[in-house]
PDB file of N, CA and C in Angstrom:
ATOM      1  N   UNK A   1     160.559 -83.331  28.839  1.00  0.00           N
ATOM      2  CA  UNK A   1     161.519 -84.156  29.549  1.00  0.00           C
ATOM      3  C   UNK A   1     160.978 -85.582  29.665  1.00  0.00           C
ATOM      4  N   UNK A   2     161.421 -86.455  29.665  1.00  0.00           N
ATOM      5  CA  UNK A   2     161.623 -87.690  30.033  1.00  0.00           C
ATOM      6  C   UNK A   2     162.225 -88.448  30.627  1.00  0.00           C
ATOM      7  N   UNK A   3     162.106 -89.482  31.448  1.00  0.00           N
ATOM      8  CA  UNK A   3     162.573 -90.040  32.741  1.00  0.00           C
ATOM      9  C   UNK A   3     162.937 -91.439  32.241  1.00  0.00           C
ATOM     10  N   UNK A   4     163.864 -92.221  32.211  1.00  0.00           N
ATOM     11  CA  UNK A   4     164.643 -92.482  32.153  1.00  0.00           C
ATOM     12  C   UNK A   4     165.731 -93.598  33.240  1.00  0.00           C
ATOM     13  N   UNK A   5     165.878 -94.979  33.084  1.00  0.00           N
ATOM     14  CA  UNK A   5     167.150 -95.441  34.070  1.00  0.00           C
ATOM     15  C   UNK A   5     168.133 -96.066  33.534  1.00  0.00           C
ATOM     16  N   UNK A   6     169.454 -96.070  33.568  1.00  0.00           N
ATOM     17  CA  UNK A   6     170.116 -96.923  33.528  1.00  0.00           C
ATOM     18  C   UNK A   6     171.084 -97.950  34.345  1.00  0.00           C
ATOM     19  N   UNK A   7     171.078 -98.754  34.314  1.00  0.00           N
ATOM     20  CA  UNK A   7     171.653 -99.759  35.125  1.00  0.00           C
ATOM     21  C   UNK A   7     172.670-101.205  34.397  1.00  0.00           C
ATOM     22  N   UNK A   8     173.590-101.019  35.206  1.00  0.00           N
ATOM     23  CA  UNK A   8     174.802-101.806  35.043  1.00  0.00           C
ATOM     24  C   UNK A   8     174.670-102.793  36.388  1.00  0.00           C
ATOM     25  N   UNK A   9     174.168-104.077  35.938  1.00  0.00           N
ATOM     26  CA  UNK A   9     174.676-105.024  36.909  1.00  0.00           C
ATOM     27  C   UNK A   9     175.750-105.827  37.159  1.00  0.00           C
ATOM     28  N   UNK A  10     176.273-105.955  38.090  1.00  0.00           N
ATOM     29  CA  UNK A  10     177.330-107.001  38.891  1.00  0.00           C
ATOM     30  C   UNK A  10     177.203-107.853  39.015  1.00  0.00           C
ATOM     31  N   UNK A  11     178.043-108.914  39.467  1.00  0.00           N
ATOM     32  CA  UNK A  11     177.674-110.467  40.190  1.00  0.00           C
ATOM     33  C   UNK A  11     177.105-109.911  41.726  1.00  0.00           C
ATOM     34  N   UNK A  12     178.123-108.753  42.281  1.00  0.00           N
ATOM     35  CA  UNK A  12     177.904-108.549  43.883  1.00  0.00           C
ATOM     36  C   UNK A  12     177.000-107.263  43.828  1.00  0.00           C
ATOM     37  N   UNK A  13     176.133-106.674  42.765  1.00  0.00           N
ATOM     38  CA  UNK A  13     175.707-105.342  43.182  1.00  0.00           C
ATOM     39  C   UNK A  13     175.906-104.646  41.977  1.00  0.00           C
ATOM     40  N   UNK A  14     174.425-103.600  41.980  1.00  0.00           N
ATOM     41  CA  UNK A  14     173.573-102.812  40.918  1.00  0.00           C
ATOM     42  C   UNK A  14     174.415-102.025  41.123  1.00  0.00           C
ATOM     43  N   UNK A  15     174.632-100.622  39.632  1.00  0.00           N
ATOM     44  CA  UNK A  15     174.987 -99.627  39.651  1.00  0.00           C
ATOM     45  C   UNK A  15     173.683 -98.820  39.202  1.00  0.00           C
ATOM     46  N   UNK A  16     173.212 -97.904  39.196  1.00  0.00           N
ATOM     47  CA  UNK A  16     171.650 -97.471  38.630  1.00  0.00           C
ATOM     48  C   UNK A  16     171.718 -95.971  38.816  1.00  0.00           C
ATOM     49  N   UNK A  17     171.066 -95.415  37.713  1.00  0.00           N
ATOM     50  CA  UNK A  17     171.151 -93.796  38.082  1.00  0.00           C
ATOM     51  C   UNK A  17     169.806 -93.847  36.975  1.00  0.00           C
ATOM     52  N   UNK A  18     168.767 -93.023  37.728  1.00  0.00           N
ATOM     53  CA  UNK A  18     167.610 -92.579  37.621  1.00  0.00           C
ATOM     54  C   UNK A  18     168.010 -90.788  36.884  1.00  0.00           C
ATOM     55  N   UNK A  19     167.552 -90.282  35.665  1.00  0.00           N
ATOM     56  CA  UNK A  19     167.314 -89.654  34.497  1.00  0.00           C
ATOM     57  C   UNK A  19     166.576 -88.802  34.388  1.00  0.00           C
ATOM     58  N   UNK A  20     166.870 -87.424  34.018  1.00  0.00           N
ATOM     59  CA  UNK A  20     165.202 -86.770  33.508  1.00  0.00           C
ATOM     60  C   UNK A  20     166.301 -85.733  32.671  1.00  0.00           C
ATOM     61  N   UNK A  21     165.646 -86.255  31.026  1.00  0.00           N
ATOM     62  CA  UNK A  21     166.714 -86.176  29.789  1.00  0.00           C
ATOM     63  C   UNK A  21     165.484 -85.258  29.170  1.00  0.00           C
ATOM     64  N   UNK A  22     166.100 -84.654  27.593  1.00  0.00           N
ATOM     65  CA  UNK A  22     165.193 -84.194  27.276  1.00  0.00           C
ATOM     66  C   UNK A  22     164.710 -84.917  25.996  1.00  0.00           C
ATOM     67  N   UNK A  23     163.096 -84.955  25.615  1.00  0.00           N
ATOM     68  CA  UNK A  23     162.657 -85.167  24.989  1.00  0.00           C
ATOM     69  C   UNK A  23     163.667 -85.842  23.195  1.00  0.00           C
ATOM     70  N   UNK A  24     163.972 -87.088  22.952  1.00  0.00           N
ATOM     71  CA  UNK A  24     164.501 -87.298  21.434  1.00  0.00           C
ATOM     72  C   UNK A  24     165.703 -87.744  21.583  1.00  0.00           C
ATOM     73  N   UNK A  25     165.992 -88.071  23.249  1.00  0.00           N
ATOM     74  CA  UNK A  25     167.457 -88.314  23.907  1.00  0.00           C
ATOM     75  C   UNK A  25     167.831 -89.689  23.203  1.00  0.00           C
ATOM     76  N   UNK A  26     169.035 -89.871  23.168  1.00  0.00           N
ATOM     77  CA  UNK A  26     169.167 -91.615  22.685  1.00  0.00           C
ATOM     78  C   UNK A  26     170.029 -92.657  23.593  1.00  0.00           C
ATOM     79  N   UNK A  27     169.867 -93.626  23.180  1.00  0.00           N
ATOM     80  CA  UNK A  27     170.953 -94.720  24.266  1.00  0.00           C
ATOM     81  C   UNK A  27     171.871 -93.824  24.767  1.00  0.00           C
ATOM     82  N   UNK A  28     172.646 -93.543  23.263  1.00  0.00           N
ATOM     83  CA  UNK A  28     174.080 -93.314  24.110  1.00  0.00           C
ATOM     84  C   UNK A  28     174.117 -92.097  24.878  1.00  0.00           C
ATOM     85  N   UNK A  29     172.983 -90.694  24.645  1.00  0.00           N
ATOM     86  CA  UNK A  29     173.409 -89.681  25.478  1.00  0.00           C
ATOM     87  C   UNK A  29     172.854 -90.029  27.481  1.00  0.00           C
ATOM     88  N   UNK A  30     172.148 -91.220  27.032  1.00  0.00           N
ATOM     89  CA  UNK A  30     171.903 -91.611  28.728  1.00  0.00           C
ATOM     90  C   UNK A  30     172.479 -92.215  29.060  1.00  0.00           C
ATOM     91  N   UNK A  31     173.340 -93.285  28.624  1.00  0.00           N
ATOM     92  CA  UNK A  31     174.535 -93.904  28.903  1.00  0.00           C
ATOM     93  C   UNK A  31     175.743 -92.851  29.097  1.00  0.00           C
ATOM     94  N   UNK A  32     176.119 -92.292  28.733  1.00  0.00           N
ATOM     95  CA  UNK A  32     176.878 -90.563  28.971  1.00  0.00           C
ATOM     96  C   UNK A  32     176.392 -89.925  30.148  1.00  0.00           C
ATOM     97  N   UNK A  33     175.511 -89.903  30.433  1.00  0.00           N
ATOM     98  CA  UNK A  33     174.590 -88.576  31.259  1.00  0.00           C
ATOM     99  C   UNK A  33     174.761 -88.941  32.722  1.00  0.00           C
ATOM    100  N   UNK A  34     174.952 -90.855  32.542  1.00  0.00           N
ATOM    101  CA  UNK A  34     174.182 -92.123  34.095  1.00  0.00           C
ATOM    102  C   UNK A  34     176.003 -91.851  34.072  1.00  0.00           C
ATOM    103  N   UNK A  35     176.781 -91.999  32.864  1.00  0.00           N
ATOM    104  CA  UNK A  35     178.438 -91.641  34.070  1.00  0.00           C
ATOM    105  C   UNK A  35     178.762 -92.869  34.935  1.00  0.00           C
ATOM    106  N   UNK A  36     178.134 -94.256  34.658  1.00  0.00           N
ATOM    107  CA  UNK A  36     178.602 -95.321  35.600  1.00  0.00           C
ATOM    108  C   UNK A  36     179.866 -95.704  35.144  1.00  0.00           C
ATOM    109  N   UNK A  37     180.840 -96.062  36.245  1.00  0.00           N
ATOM    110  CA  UNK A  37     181.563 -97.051  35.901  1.00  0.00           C
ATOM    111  C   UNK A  37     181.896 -97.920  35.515  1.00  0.00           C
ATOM    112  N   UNK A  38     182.515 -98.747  34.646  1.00  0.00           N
ATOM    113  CA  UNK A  38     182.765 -99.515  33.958  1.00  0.00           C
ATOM    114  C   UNK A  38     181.729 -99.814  32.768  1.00  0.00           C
ATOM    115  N   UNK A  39     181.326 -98.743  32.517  1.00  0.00           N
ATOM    116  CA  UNK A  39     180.435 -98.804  31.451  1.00  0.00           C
ATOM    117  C   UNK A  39     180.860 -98.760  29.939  1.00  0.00           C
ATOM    118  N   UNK A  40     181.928 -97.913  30.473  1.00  0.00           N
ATOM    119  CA  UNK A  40     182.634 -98.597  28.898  1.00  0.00           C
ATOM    120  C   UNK A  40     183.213 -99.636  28.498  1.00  0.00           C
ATOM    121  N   UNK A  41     183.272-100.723  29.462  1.00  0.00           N
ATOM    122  CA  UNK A  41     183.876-102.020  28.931  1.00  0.00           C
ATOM    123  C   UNK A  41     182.159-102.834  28.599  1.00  0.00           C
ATOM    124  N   UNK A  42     181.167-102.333  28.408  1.00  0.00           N
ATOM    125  CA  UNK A  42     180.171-103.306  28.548  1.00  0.00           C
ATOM    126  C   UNK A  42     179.787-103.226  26.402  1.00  0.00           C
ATOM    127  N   UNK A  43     179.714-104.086  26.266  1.00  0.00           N
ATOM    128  CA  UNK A  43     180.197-104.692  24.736  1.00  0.00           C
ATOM    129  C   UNK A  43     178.568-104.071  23.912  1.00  0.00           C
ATOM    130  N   UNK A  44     177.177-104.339  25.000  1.00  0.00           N
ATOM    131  CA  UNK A  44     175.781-104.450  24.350  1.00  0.00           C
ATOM    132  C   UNK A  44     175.049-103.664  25.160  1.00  0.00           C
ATOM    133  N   UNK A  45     173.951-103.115  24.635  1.00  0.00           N
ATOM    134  CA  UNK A  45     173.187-102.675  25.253  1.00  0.00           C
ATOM    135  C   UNK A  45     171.818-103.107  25.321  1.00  0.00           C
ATOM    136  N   UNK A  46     170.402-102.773  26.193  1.00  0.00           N
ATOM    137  CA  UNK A  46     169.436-103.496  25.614  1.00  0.00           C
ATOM    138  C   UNK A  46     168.327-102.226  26.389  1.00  0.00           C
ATOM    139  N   UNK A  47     166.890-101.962  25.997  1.00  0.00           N
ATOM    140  CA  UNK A  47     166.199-101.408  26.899  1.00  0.00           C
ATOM    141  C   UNK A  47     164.941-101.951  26.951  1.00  0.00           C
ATOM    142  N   UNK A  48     164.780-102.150  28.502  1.00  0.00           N
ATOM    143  CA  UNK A  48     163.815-103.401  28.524  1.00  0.00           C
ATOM    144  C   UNK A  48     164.087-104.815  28.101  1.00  0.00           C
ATOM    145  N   UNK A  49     164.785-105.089  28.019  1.00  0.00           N
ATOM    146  CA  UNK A  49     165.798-106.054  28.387  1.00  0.00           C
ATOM    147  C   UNK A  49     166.167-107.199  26.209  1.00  0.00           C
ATOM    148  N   UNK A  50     165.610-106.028  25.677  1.00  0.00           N
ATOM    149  CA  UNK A  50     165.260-106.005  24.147  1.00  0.00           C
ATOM    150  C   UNK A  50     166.875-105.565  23.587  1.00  0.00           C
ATOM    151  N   UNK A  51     167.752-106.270  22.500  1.00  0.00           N
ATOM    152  CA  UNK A  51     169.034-105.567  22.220  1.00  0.00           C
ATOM    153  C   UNK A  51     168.468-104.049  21.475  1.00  0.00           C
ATOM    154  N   UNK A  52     169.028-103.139  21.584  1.00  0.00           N
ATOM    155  CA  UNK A  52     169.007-101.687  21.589  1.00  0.00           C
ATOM    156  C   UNK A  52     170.136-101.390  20.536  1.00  0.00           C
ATOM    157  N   UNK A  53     170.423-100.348  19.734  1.00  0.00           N
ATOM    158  CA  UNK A  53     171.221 -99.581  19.178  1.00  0.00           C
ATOM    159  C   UNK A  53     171.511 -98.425  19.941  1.00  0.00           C
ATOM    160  N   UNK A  54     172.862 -97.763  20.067  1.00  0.00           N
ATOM    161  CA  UNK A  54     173.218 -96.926  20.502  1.00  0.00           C
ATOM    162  C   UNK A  54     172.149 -95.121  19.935  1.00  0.00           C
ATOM    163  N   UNK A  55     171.657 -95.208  19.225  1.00  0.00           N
ATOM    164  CA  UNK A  55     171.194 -94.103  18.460  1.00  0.00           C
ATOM    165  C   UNK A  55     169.872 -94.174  18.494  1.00  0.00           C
ATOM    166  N   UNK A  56     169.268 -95.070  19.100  1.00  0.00           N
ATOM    167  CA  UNK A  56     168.154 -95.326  19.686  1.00  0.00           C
ATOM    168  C   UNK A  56     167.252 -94.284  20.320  1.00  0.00           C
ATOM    169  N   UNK A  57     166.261 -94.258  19.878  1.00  0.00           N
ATOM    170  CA  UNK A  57     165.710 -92.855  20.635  1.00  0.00           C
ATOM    171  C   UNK A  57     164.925 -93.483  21.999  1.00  0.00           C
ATOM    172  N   UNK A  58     164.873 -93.132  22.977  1.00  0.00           N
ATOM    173  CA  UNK A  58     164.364 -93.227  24.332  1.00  0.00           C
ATOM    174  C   UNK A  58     163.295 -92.720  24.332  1.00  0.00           C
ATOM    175  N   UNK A  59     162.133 -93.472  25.274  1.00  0.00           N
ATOM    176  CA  UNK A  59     160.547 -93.284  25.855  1.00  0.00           C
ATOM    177  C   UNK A  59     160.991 -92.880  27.131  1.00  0.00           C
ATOM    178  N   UNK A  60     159.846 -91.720  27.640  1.00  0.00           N
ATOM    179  CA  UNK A  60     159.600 -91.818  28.684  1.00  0.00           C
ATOM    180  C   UNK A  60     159.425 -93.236  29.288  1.00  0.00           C
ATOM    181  N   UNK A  61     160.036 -93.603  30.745  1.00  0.00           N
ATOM    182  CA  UNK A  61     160.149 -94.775  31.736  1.00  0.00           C
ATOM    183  C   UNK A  61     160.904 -95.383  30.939  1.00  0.00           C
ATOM    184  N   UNK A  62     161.927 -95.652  30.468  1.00  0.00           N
ATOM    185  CA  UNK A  62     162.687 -96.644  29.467  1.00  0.00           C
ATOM    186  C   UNK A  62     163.787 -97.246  30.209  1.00  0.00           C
ATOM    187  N   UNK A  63     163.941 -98.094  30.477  1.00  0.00           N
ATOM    188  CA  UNK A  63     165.577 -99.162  31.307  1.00  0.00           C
ATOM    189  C   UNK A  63     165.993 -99.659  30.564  1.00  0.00           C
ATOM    190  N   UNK A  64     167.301 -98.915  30.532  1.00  0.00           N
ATOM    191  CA  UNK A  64     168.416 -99.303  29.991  1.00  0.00           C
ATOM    192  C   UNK A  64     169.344 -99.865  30.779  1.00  0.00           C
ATOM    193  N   UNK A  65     169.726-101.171  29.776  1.00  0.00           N
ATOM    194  CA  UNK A  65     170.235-102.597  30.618  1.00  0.00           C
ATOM    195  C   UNK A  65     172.051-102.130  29.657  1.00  0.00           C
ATOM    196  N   UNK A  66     172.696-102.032  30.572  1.00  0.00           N
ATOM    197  CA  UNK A  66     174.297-102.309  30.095  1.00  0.00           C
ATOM    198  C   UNK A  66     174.383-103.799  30.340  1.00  0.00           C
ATOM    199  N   UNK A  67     174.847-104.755  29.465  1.00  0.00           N
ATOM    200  CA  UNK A  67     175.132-105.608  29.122  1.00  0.00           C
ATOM    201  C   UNK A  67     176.626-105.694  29.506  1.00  0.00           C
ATOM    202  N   UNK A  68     177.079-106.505  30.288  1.00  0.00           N
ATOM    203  CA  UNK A  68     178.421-107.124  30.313  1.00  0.00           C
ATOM    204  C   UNK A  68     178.830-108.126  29.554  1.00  0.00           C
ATOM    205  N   UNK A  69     180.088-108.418  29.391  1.00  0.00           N
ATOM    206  CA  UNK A  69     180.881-109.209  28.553  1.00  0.00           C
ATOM    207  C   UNK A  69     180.444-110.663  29.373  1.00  0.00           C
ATOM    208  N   UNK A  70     180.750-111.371  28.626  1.00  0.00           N
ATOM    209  CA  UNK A  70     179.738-113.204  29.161  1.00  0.00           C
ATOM    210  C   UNK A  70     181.559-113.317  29.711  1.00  0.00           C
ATOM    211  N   UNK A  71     181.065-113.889  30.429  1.00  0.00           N
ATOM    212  CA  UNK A  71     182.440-114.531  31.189  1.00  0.00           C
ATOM    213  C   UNK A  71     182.838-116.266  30.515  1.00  0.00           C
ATOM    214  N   UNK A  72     181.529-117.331  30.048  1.00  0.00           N
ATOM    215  CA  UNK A  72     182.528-117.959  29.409  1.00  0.00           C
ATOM    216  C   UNK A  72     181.204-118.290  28.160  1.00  0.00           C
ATOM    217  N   UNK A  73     181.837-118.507  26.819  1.00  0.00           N
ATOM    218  CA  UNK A  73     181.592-118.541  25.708  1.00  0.00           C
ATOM    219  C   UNK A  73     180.075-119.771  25.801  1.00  0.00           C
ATOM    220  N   UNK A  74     178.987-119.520  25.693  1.00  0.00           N
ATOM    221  CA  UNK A  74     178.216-120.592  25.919  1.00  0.00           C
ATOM    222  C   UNK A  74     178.172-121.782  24.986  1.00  0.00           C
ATOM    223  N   UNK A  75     178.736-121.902  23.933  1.00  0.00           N
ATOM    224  CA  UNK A  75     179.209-122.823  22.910  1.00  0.00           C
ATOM    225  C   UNK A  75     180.377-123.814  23.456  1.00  0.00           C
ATOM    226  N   UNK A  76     180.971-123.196  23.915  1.00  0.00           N
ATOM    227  CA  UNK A  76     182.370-123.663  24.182  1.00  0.00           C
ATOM    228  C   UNK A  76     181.748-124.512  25.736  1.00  0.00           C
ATOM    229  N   UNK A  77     181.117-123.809  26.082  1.00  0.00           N
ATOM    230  CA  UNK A  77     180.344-124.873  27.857  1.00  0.00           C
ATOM    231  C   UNK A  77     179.534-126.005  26.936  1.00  0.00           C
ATOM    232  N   UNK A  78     178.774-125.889  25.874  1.00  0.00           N
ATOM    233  CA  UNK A  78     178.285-127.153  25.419  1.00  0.00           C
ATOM    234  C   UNK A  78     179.118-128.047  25.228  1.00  0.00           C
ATOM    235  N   UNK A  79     180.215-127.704  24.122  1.00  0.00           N
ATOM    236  CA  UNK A  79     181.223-128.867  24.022  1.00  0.00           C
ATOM    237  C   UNK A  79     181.560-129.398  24.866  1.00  0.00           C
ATOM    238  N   UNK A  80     182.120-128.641  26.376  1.00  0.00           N
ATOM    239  CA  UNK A  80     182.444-129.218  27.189  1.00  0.00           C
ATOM    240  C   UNK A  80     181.904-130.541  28.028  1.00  0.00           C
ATOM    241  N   UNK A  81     180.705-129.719  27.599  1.00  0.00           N
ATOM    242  CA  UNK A  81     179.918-130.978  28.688  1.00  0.00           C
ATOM    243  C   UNK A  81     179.385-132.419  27.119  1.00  0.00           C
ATOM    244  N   UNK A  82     179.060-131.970  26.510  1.00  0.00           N
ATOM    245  CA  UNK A  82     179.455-132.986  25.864  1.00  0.00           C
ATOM    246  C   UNK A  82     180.370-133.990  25.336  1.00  0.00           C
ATOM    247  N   UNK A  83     181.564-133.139  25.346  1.00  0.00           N
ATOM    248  CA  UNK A  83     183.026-134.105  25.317  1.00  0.00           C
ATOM    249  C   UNK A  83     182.789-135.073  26.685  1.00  0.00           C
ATOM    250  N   UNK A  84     181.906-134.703  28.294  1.00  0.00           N
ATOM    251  CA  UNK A  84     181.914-135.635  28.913  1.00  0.00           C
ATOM    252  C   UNK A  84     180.969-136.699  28.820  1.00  0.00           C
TER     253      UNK A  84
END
């Protein structure tokens, strides 16, 4: 067995569920297993804060970061502030 977290952050507040998977587990069956909400709208994943593949095999102690969708395009904030 292996232990395991995943966590989905908020602007207002963590979602987190602590794991004990078995041995060869991957992203996605702990992303499945943690059951958070709104986890299926989250676009990336990362563990240890590294981008991750879904098929990814998991270490013992491994954090897995759900990635949310960027709220505004960081390209599009350069222009902006440069058009001023």
């Amino acid at each position: 067995m292996i232990r395991v977290e995943v966590v989905l952050a908020w602007p207002d507040r963590v979602e987190r569920r602590a794991l004990e998977l078995a041995e060869g587990a991957t992203v996605a069956e702990a992303i499945a297993a943690a059951n958070l909400p709104g986890s299926a709208d989250c676009p990336a994943v990362a563990v240890h804060g590294l981008l991750a593949r879904l098929a990814q095999v998991l270490e013992d102690n491994d954090r897995v970061e759900l990635l949310r969708p960027l709220l505004a395009d960081p390209k599009d904030n350069r222009r902006r502030r440069a058009a001023r």
